[in-house]
C-alpha atoms as a PDB file:
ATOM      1  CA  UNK A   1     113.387  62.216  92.472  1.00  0.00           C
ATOM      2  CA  UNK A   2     112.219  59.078  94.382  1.00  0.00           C
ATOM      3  CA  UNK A   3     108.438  58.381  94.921  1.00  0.00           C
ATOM      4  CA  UNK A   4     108.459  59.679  98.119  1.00  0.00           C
ATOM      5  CA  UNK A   5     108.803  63.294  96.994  1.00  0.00           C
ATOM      6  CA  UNK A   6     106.947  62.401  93.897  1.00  0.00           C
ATOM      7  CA  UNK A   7     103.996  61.267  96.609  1.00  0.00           C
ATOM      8  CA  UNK A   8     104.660  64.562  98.543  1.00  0.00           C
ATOM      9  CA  UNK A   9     104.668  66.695  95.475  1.00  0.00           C
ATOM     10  CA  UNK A  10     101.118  64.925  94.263  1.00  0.00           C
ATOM     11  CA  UNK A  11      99.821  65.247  97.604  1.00  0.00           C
ATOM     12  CA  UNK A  12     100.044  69.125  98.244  1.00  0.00           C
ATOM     13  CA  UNK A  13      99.344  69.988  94.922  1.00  0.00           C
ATOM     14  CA  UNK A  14      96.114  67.733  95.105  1.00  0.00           C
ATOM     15  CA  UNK A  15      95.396  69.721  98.556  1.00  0.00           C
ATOM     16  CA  UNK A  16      95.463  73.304  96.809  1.00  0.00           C
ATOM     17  CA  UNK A  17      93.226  71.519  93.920  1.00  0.00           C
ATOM     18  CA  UNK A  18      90.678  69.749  96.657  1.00  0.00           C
ATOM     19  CA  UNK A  19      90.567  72.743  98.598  1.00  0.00           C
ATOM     20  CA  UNK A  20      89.366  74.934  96.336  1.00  0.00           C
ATOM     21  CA  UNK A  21      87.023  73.153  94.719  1.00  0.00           C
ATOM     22  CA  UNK A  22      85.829  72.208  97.849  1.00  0.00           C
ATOM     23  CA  UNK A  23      85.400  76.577  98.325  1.00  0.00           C
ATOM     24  CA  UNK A  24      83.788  76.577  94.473  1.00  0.00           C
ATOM     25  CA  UNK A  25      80.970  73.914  94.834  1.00  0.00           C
ATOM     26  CA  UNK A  26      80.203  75.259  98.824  1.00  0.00           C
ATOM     27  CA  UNK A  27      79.853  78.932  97.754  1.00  0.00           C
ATOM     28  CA  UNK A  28      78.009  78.182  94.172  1.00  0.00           C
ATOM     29  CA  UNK A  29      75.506  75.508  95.918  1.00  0.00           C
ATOM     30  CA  UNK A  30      74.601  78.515  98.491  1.00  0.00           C
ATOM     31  CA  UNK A  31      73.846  81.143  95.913  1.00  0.00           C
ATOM     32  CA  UNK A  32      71.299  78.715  94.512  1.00  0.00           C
ATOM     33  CA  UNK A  33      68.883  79.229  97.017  1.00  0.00           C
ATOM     34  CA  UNK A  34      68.891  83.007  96.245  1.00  0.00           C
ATOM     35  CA  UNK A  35      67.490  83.527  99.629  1.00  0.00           C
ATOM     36  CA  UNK A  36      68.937  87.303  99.391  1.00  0.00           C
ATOM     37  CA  UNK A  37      68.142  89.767  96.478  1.00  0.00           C
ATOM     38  CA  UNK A  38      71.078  90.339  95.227  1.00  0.00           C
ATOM     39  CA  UNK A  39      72.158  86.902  95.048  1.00  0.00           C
ATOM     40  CA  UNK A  40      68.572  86.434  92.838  1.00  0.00           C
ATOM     41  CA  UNK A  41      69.130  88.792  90.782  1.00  0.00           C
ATOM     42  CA  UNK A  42      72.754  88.217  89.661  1.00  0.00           C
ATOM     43  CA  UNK A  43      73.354  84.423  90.096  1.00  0.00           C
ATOM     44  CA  UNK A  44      74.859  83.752  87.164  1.00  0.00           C
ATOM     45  CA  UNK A  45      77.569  86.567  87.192  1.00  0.00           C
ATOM     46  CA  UNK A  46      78.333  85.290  91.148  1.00  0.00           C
ATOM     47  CA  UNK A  47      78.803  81.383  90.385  1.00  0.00           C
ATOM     48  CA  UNK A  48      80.994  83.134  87.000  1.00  0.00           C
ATOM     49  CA  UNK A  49      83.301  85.252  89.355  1.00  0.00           C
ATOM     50  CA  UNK A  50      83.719  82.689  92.344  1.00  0.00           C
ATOM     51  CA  UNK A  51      84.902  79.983  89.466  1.00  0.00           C
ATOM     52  CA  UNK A  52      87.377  82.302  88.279  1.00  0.00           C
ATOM     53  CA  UNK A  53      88.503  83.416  91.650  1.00  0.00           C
ATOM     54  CA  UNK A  54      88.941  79.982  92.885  1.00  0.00           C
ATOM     55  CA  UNK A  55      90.602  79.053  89.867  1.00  0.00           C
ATOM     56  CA  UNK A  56      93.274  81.708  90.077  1.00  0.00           C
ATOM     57  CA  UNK A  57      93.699  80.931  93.979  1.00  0.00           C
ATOM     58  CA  UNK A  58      94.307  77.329  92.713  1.00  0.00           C
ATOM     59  CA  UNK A  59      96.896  78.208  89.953  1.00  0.00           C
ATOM     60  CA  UNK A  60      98.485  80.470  92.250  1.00  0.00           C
ATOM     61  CA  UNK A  61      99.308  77.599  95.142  1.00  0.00           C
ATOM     62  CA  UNK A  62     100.246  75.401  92.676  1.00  0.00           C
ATOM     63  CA  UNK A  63     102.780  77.843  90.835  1.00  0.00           C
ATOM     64  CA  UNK A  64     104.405  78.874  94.259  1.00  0.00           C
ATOM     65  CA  UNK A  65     104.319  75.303  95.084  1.00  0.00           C
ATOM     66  CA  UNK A  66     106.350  74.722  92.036  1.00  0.00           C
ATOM     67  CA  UNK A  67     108.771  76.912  92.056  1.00  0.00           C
ATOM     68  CA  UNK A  68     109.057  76.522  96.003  1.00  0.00           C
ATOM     69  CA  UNK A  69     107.952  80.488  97.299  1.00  0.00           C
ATOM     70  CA  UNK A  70     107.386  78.851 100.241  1.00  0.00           C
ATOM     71  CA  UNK A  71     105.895  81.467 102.535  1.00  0.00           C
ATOM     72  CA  UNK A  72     102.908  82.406  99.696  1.00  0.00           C
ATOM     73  CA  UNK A  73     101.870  78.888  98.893  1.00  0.00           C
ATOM     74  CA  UNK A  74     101.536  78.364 102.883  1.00  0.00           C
ATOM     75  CA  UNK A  75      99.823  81.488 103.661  1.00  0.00           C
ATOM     76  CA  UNK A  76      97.497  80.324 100.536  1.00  0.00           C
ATOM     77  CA  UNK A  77      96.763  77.062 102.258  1.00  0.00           C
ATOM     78  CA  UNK A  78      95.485  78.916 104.879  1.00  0.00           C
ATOM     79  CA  UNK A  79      93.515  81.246 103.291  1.00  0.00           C
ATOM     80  CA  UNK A  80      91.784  78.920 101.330  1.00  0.00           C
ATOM     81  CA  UNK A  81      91.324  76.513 104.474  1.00  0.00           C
ATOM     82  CA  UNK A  82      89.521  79.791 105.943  1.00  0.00           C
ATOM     83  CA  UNK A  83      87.305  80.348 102.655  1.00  0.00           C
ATOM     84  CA  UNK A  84      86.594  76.347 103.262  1.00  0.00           C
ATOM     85  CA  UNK A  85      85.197  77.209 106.476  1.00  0.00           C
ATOM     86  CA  UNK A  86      83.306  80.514 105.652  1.00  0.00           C
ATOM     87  CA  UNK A  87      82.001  78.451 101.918  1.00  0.00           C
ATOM     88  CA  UNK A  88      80.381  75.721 104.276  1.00  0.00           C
ATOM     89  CA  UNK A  89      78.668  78.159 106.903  1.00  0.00           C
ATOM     90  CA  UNK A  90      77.465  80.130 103.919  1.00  0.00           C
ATOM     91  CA  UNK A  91      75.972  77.168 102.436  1.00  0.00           C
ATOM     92  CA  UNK A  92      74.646  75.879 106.179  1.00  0.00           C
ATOM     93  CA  UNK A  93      72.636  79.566 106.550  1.00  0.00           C
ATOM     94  CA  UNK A  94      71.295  79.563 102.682  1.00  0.00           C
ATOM     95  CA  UNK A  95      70.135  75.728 103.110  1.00  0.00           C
ATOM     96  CA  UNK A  96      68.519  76.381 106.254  1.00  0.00           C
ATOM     97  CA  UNK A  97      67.235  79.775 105.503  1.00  0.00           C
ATOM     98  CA  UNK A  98      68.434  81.785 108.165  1.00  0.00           C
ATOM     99  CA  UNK A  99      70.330  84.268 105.943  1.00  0.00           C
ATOM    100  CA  UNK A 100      67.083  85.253 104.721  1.00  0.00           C
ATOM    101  CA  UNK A 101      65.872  86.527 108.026  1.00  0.00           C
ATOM    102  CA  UNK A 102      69.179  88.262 108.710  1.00  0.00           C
ATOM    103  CA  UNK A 103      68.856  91.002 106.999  1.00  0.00           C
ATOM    104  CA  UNK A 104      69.875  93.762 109.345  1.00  0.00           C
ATOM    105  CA  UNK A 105      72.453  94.226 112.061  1.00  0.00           C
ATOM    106  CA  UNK A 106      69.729  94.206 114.832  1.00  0.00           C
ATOM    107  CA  UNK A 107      68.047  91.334 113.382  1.00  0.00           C
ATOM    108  CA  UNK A 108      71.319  89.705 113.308  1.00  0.00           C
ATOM    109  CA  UNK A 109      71.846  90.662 117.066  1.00  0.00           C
ATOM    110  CA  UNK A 110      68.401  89.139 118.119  1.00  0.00           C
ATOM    111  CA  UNK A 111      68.688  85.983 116.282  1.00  0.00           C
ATOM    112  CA  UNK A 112      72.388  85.379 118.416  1.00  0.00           C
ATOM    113  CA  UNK A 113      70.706  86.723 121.332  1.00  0.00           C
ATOM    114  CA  UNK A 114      67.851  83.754 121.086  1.00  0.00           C
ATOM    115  CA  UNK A 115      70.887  81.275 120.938  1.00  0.00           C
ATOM    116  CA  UNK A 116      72.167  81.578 123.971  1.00  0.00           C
ATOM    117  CA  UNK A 117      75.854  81.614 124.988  1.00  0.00           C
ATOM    118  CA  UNK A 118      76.745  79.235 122.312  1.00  0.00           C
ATOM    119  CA  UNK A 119      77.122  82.460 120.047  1.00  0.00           C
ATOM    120  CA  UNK A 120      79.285  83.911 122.155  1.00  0.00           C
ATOM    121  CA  UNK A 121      81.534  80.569 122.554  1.00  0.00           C
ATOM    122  CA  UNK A 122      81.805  79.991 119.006  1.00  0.00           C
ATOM    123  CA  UNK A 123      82.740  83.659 118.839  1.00  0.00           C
ATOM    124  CA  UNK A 124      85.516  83.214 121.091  1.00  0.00           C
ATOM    125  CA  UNK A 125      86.828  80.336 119.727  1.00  0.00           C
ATOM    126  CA  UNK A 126      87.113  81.605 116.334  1.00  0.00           C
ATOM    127  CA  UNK A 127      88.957  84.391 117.954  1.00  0.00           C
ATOM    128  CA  UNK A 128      91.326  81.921 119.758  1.00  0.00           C
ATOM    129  CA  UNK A 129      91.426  80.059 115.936  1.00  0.00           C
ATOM    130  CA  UNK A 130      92.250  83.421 114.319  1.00  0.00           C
ATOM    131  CA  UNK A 131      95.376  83.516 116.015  1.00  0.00           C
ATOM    132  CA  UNK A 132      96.841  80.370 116.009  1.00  0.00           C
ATOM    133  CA  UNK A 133      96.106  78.810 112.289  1.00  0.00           C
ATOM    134  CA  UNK A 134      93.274  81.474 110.646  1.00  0.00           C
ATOM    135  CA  UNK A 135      94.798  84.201 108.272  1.00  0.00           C
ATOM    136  CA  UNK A 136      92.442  86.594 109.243  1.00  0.00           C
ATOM    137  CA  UNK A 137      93.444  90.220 111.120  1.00  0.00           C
ATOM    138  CA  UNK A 138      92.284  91.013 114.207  1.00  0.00           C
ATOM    139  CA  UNK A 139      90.469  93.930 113.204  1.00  0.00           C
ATOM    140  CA  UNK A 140      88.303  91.799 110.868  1.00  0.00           C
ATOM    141  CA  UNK A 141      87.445  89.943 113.341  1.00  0.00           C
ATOM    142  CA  UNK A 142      86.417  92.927 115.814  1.00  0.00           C
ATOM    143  CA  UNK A 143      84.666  94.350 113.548  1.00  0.00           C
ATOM    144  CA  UNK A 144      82.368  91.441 112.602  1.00  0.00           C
ATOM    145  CA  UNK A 145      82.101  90.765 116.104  1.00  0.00           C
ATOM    146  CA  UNK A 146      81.141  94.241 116.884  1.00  0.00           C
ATOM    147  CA  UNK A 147      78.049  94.072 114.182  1.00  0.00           C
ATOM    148  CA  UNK A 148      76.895  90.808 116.263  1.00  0.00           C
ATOM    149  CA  UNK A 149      77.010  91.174 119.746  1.00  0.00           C
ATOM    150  CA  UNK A 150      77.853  95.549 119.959  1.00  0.00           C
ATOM    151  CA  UNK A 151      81.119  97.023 121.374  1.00  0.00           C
ATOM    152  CA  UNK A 152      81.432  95.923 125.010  1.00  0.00           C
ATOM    153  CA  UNK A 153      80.142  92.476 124.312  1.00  0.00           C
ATOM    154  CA  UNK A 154      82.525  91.934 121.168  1.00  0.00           C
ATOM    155  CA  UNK A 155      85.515  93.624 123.395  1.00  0.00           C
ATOM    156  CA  UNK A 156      85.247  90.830 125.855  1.00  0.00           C
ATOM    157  CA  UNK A 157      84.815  88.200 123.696  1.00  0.00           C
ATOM    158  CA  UNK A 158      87.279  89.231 121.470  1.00  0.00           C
ATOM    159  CA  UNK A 159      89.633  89.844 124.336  1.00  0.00           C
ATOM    160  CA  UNK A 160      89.719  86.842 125.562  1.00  0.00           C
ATOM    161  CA  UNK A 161      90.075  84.014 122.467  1.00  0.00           C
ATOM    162  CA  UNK A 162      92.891  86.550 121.214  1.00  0.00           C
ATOM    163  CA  UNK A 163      94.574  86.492 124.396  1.00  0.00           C
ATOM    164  CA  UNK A 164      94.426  83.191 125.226  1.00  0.00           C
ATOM    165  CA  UNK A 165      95.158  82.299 121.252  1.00  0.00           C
ATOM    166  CA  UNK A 166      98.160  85.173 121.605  1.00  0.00           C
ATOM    167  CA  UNK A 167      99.380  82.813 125.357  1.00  0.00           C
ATOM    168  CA  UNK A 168      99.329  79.658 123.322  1.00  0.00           C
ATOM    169  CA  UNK A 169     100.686  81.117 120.212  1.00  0.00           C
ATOM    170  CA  UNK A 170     104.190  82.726 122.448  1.00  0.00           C
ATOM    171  CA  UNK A 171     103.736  78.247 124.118  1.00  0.00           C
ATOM    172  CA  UNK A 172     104.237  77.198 120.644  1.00  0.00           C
ATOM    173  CA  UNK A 173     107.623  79.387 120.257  1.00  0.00           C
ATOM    174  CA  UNK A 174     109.371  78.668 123.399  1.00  0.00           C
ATOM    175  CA  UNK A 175     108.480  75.228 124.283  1.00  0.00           C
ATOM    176  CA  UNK A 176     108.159  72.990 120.403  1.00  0.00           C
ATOM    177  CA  UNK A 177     110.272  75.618 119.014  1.00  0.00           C
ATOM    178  CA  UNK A 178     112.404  76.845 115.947  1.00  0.00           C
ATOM    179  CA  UNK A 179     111.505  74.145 113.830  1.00  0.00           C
ATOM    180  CA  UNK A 180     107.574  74.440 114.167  1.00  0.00           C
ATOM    181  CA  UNK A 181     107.281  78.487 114.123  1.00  0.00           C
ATOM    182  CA  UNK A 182     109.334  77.996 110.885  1.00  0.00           C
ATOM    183  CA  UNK A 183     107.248  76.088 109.077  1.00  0.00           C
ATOM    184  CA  UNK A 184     104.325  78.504 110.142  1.00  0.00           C
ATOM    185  CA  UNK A 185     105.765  81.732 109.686  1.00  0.00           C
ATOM    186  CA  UNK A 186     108.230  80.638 106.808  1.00  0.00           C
ATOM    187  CA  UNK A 187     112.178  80.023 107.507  1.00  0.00           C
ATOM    188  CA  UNK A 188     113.412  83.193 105.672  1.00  0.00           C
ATOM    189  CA  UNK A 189     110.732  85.763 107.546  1.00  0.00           C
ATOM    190  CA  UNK A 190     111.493  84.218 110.605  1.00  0.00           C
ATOM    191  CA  UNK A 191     115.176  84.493 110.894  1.00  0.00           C
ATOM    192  CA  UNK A 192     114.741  87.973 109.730  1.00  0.00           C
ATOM    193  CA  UNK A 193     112.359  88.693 112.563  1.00  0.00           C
ATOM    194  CA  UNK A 194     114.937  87.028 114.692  1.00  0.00           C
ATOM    195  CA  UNK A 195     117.783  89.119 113.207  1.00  0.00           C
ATOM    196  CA  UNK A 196     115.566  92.716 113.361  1.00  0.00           C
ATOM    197  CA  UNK A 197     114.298  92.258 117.079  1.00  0.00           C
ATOM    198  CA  UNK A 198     117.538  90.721 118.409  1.00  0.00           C
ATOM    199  CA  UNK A 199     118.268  92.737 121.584  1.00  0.00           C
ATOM    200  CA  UNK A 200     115.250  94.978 121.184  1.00  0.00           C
ATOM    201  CA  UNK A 201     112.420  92.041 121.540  1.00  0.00           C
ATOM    202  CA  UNK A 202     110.569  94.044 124.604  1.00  0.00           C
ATOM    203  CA  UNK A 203     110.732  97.820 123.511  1.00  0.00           C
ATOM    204  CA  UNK A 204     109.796  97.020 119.597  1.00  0.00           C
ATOM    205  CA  UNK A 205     107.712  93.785 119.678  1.00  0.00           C
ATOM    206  CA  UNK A 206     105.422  96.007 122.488  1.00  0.00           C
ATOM    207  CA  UNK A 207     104.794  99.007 120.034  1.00  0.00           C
ATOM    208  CA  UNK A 208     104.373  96.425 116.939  1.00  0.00           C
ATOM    209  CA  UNK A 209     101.418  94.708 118.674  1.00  0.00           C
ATOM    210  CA  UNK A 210     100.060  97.857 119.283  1.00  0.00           C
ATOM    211  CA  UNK A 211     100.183  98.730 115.556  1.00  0.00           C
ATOM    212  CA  UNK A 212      97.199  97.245 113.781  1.00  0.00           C
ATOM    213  CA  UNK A 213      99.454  96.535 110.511  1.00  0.00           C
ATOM    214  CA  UNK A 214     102.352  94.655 112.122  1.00  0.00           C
ATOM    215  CA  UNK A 215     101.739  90.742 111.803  1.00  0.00           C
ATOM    216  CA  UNK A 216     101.156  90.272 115.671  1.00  0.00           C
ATOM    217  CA  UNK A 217      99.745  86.857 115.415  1.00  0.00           C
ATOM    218  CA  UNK A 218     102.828  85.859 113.789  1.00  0.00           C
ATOM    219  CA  UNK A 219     104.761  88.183 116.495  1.00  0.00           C
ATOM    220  CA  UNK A 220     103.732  85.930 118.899  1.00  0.00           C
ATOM    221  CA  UNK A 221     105.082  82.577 118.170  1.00  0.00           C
ATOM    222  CA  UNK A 222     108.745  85.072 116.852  1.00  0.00           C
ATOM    223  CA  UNK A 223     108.215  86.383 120.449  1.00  0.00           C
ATOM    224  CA  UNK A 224     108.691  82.716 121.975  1.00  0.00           C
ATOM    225  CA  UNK A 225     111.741  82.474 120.067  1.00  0.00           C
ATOM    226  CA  UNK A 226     113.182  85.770 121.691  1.00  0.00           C
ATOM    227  CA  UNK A 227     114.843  86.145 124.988  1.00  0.00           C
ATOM    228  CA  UNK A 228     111.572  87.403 126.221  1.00  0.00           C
ATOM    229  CA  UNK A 229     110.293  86.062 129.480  1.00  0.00           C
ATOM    230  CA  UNK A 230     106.222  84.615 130.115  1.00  0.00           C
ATOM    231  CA  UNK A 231     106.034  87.673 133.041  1.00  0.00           C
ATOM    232  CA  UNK A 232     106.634  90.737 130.691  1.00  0.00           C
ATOM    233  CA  UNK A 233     104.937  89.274 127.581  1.00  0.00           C
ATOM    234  CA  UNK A 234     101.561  87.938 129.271  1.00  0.00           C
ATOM    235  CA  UNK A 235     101.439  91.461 130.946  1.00  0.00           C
ATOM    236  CA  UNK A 236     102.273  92.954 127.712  1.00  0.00           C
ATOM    237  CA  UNK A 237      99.949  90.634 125.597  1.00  0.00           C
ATOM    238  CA  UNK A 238      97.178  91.443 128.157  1.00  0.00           C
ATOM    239  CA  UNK A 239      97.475  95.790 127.847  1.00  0.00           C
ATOM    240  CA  UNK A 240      98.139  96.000 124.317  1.00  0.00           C
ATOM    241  CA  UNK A 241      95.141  93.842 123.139  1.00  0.00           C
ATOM    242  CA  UNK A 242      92.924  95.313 125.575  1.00  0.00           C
ATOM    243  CA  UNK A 243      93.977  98.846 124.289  1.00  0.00           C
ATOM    244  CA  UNK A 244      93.384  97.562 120.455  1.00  0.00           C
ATOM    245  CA  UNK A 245      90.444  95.277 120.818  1.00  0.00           C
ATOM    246  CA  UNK A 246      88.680  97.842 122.780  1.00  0.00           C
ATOM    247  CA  UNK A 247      89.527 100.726 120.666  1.00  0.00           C
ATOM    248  CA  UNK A 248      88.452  99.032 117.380  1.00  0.00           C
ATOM    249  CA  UNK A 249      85.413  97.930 118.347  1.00  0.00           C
ATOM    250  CA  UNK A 250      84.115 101.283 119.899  1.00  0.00           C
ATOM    251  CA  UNK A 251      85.751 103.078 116.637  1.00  0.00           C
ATOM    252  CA  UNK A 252      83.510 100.843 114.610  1.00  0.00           C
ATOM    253  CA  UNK A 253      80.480 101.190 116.699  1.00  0.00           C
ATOM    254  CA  UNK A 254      80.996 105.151 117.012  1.00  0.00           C
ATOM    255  CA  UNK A 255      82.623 106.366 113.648  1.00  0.00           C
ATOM    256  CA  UNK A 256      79.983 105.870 110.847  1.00  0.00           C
ATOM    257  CA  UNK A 257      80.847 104.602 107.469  1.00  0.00           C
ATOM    258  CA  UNK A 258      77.648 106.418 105.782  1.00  0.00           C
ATOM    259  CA  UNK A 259      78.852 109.845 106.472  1.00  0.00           C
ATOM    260  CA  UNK A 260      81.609 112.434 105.043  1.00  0.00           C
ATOM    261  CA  UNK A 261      83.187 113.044 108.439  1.00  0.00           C
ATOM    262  CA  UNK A 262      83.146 109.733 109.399  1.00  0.00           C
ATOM    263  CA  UNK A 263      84.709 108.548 106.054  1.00  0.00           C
ATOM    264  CA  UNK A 264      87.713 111.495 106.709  1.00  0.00           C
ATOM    265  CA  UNK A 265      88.077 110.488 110.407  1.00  0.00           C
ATOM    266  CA  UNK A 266      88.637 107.031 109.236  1.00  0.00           C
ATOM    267  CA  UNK A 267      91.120 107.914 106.515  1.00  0.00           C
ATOM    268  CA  UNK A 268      93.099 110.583 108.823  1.00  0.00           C
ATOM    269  CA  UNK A 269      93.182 107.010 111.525  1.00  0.00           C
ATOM    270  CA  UNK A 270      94.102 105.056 108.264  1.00  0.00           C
ATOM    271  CA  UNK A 271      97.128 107.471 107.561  1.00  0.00           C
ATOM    272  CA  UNK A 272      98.383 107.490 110.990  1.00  0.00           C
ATOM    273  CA  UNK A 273      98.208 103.745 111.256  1.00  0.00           C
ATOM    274  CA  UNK A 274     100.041 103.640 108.261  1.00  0.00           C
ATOM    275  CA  UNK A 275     102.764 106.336 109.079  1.00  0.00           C
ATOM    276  CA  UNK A 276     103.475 104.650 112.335  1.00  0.00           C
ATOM    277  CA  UNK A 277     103.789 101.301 111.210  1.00  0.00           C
ATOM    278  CA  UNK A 278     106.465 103.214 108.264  1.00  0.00           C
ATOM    279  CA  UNK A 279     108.270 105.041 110.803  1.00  0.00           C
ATOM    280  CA  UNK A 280     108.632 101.674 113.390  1.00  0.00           C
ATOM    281  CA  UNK A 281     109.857  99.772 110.578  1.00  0.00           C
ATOM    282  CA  UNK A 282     112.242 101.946 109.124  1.00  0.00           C
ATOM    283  CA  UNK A 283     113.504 103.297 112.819  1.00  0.00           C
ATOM    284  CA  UNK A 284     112.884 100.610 114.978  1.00  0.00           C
ATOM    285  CA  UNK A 285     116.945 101.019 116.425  1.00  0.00           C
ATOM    286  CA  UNK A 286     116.979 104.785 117.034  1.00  0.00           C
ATOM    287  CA  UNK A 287     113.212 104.142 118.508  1.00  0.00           C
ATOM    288  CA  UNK A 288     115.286 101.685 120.794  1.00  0.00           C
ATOM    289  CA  UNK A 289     118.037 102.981 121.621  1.00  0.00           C
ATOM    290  CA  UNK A 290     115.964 106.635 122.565  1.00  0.00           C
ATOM    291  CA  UNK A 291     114.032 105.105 124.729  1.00  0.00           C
ATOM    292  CA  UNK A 292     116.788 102.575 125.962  1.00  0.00           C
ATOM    293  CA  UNK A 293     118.599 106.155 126.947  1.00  0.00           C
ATOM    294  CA  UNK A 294     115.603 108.002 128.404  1.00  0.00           C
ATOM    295  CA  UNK A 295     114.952 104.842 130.645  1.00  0.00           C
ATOM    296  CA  UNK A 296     118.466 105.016 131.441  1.00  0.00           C
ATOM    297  CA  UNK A 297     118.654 108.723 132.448  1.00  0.00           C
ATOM    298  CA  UNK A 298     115.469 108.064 134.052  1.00  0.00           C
ATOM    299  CA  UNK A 299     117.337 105.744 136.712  1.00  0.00           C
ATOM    300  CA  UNK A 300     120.283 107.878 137.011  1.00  0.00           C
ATOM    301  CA  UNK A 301     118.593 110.793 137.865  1.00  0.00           C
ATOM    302  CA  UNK A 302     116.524 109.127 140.839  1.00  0.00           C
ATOM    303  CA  UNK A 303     118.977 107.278 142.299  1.00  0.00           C
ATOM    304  CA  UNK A 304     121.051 111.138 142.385  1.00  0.00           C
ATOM    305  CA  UNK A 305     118.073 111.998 144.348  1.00  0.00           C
END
């Protein structure tokens, strides 16, 4: 080994090492201004479980970095890049004491609603972030969104940073190409992708971005790899977040967590979500090819006519 891997090697170890200290001291530093309760009352046990949390996200980088698991230790780098980012707000809201006086969603609402638009851009952009470079799901995102600015509001927003993140995400793909989608998505899940959707890119990618459990962030720079054209998957992009963004945040806003029936709706939307996302994965050709055929008696029936 020469020093240049030996300098590599030091250097993204020292990353995972850096980074999560950096999420330790952020997050421990904000619970001691026990501006909320609960923080107060149980400081000790918090600072206890974040040091052992970071230290086990720390471990675990290193060890994949080690042994080379490739994909984990760079979806860890991200993660704990997003923890970086949600340690130092934390610690910006307890130092200025402005978590204190949030203590309720419609307190929450009027506080963004005496800042202005610059809410609603930092919401957006976050949203634009979140698909790009932020491991965080969509329907996090939403649904955070939805608490802060209420359905429609959060819809639009929402709607358009994932859009325009989703637009920029397919640029990556087809214009810089194999090399850099591969060393975001990971070489072996991508050529799989690649190998799966080969053929069928417009019939399955469509249904898999309408599936909340299918990686569609990462389906979007594997979808500027595929033979897919900017017409069909701007158009595409543009329906099937609308239908999802606008769905979740109106299911959060309508279905209530606090209640038996809205616990059993959510867990009867939970299992379909889930059985769909099964039954695409495990028949994505016959879903194909059936509705390859149907389009294809479709035609030859009207042109009969």
């Amino acid at each position: 080994m020469n020093r240049v891997d030996v300098l590599k090697h030091t250097v993204n170890i020292l990353a995972v090492v850096l980074m999560s200290a950096i999420a330790f001291l952020f997050l421990a530093y904000g619970f001691s201004y026990k501006n909320i309760g609960f923080v107060a009352a149980n400081f000790t046990i918090l600072v206890a479980v974040t040091g052992v949390l970071c230290t086990a996200i720390m471990l675990a980088g290193i060890i994949f970095y080690c042994f080379n698991i490739t994909s984990p230790y760079r979806l860890l780098v991200c993660v704990l890049a997003f923890i970086d980012v949600c340690a130092v707000v934390f610690y910006a809201l307890c130092a200025s004491g402005l978590i204190s006086k949030i203590n309720s969603v419609d307190a929450l609402r009027a506080y963004i609603e005496s800042t202005g638009a610059w809410a609603a851009v930092i919401y957006t952009v976050f949203c634009f972030l979140q698909v790009v470079m932020l491991p965080v799901p969509g329907s996090v995102a939403v649904a955070v969104g939805t608490a802060m600015f209420g359905p429609f509001k959060c819809s639009l927003y929402s709607f358009i940073g994932i859009v325009t993140g989703s637009i920029v995400a397919f640029a990556i793909g087809r214009w810089v190409g194999y090399r850099a989608v591969c060393w975001i998505v990971g070489k072996e899940s991508l050529d799989k992708w690649l190998k799966k959707l080969k053929g069928r890119d417009y019939l399955i990618l469509s249904l898999m971005f309408l599936l909340p459990l299918f990686p569609d962030d990462i389906l979007c720079f594997v979808a500027g790899l595929s033979s897919m054209t900017w017409g069909y998957f701007v158009i595409m992009i543009i329906i099937t977040r609308a239908i999802s963004v606008f769905t979740s945040a109106y299911s959060f806003e309508l279905i209530p967590f606090n209640t038996w029936w809205g616990i059993l709706i959510w867990c009867v939307i939970v299992a379909l979500v889930i059985a769909s996302f099964w039954a695409v994965c495990k028949y994505y050709k016959q879903i194909d090819d059936f509705i390859k055929n149907k389009l294809k008696l479709k035609n030859a029936s009207s042109k009969l006519k």
